[in-house]
C-alpha atoms as a PDB file:
ATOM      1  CA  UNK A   1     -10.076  -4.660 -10.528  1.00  0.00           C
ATOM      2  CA  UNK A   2      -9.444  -2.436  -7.460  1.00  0.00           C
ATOM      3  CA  UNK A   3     -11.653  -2.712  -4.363  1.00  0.00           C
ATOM      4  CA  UNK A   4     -11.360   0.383  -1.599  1.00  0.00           C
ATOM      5  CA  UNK A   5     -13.518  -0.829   1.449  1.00  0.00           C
ATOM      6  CA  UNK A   6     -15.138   2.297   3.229  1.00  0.00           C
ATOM      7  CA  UNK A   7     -15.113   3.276   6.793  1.00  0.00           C
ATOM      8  CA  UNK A   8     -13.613   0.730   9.339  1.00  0.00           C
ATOM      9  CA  UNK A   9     -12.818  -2.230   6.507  1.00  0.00           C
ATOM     10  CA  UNK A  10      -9.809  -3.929   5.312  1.00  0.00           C
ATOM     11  CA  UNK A  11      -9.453  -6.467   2.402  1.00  0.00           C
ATOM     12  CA  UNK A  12      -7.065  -9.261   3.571  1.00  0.00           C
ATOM     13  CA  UNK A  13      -5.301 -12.315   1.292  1.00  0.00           C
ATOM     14  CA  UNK A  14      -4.652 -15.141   3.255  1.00  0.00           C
ATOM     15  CA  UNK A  15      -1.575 -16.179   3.900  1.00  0.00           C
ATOM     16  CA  UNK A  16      -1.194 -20.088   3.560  1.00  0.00           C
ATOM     17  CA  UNK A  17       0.298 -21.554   6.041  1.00  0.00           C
ATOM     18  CA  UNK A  18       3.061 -24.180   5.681  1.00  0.00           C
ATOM     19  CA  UNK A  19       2.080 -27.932   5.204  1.00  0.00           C
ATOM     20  CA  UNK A  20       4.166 -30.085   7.132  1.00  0.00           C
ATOM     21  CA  UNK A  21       2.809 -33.646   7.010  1.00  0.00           C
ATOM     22  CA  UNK A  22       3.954 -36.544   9.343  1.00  0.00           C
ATOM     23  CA  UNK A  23       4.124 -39.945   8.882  1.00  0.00           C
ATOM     24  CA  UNK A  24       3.372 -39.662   5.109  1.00  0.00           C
ATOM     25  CA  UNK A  25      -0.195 -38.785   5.894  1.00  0.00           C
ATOM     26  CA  UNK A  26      -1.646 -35.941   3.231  1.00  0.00           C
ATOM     27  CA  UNK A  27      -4.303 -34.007   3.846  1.00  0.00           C
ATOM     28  CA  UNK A  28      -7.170 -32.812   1.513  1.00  0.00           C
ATOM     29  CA  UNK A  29      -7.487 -29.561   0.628  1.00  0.00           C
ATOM     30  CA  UNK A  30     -11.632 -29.451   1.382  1.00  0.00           C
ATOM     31  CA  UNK A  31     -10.502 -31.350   5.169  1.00  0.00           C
ATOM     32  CA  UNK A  32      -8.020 -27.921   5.789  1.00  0.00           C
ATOM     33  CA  UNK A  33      -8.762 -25.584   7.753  1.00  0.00           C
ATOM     34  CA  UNK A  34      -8.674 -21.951   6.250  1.00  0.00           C
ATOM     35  CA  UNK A  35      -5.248 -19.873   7.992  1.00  0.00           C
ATOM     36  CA  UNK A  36      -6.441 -17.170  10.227  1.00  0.00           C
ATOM     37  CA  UNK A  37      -2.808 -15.104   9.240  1.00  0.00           C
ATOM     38  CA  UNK A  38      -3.344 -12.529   6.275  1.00  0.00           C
ATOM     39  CA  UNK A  39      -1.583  -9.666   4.488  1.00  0.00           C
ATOM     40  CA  UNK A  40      -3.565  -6.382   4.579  1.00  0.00           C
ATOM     41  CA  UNK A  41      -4.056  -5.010   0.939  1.00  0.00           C
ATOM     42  CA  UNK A  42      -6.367  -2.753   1.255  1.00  0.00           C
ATOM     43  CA  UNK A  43      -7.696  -0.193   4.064  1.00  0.00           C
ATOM     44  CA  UNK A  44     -10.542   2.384   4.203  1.00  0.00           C
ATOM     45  CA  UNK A  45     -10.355   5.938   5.608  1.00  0.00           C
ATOM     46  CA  UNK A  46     -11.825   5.118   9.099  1.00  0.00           C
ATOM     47  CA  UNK A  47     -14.105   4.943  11.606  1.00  0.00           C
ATOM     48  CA  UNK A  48     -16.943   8.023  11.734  1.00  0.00           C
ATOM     49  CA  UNK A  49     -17.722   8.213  15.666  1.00  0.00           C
ATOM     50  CA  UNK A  50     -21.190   9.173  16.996  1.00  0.00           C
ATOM     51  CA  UNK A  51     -19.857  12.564  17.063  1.00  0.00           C
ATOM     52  CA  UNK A  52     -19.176  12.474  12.897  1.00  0.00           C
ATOM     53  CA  UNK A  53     -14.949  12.806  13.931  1.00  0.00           C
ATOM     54  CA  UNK A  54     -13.405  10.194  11.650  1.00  0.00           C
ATOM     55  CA  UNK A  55     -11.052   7.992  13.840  1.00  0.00           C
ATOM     56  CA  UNK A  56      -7.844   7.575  11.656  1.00  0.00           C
ATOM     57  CA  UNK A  57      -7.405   3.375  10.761  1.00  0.00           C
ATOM     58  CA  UNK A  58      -4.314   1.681  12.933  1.00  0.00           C
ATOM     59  CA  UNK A  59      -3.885  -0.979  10.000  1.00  0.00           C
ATOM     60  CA  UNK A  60      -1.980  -0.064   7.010  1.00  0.00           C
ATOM     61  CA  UNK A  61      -1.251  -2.326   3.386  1.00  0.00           C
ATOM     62  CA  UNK A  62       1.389  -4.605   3.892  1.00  0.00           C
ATOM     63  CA  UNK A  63       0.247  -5.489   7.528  1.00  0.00           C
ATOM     64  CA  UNK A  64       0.386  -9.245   8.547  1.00  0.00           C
ATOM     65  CA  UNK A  65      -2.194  -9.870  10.645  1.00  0.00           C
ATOM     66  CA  UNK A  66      -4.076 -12.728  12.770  1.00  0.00           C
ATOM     67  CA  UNK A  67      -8.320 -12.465  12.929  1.00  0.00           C
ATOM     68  CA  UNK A  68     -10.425 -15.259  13.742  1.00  0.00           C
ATOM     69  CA  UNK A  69     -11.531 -18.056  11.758  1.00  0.00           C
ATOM     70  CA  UNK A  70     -14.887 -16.570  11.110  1.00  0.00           C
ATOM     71  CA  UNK A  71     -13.937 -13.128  10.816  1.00  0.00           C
ATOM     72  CA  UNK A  72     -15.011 -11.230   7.663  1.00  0.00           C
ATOM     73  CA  UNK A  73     -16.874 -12.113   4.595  1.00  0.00           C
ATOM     74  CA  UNK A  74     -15.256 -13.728   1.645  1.00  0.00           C
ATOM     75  CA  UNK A  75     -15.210 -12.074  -1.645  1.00  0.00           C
ATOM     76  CA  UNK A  76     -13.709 -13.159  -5.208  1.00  0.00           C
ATOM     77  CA  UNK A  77     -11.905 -10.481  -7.073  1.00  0.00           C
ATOM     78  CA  UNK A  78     -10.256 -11.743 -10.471  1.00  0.00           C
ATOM     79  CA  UNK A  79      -9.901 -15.500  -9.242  1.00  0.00           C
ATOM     80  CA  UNK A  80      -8.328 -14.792  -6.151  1.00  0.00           C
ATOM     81  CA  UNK A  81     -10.184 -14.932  -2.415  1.00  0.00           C
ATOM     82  CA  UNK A  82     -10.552 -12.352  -0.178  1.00  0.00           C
ATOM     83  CA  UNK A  83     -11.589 -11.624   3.258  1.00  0.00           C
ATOM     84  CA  UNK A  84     -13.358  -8.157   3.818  1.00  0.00           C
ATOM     85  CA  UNK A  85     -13.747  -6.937   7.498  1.00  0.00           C
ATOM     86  CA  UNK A  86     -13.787  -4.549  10.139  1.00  0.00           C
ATOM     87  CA  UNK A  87     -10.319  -3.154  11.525  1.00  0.00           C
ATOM     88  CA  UNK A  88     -12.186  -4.511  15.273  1.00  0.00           C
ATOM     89  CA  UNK A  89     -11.981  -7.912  14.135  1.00  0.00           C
ATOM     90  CA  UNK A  90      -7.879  -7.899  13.858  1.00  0.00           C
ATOM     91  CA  UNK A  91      -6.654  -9.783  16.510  1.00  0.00           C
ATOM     92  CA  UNK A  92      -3.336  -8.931  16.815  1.00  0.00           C
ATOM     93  CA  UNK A  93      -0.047  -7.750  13.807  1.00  0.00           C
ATOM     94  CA  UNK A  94       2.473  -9.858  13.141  1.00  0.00           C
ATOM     95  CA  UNK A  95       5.987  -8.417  13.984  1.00  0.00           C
ATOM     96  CA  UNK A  96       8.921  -8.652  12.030  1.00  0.00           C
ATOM     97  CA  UNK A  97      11.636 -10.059  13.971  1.00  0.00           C
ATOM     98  CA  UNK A  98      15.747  -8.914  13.384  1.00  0.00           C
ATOM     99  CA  UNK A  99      16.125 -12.063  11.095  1.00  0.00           C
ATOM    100  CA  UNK A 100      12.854 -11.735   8.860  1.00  0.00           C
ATOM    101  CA  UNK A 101      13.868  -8.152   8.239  1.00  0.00           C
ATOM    102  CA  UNK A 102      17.447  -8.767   7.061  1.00  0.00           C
ATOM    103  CA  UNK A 103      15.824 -12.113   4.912  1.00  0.00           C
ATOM    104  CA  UNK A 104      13.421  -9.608   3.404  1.00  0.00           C
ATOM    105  CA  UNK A 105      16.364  -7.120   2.096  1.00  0.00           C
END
């Protein structure tokens, strides 16, 4: 199944972040808490302004992003977990540096 979020939305996956556990101490996965870095894999077609110009979206699929940790609403699609929100809740994209781009190739 295929979602297309209208307006000013995105659908984001969450990226998990790396475990790195010290002094042999695991944590649970219910005592995590939820990364706030996704990829962007879906966009709508923009913002409609007060004076009904649409205002083009600056987010694109494939984006990594950063949003807050109670940004969005979580949705289920086929199993897998979603976050759906508004492009004004992004806080910042995630640059590729010189090495991640040549690791990527």
């Amino acid at each position: 199944m295929k979602v297309r979020p209208l307006h000013d939305r995105i659908v984001v996956r969450r990226l998990e972040e790396k475990e790195v556990v010290k002094g042999g101490i695991i944590i649970p996965d219910t005592a995590k808490e939820k990364p706030t870095e996704g990829e962007v894999v879906a966009v709508g077609t923009g913002k409609i302004l007060d004076s009904g110009e649409k205002l083009a979206m600056e987010l694109k699929v494939g984006d990594r992003i950063l949003f807050g940790k109670y940004s969005g609403n979580e949705i289920k699609i086929d199993n897998e977990d979603y976050v759906i929100m508004k492009e004004d809740e992004v806080l910042g994209v995630l640059a590729e540096t010189g090495k991640e781009k040549k690791a990527s190739k």
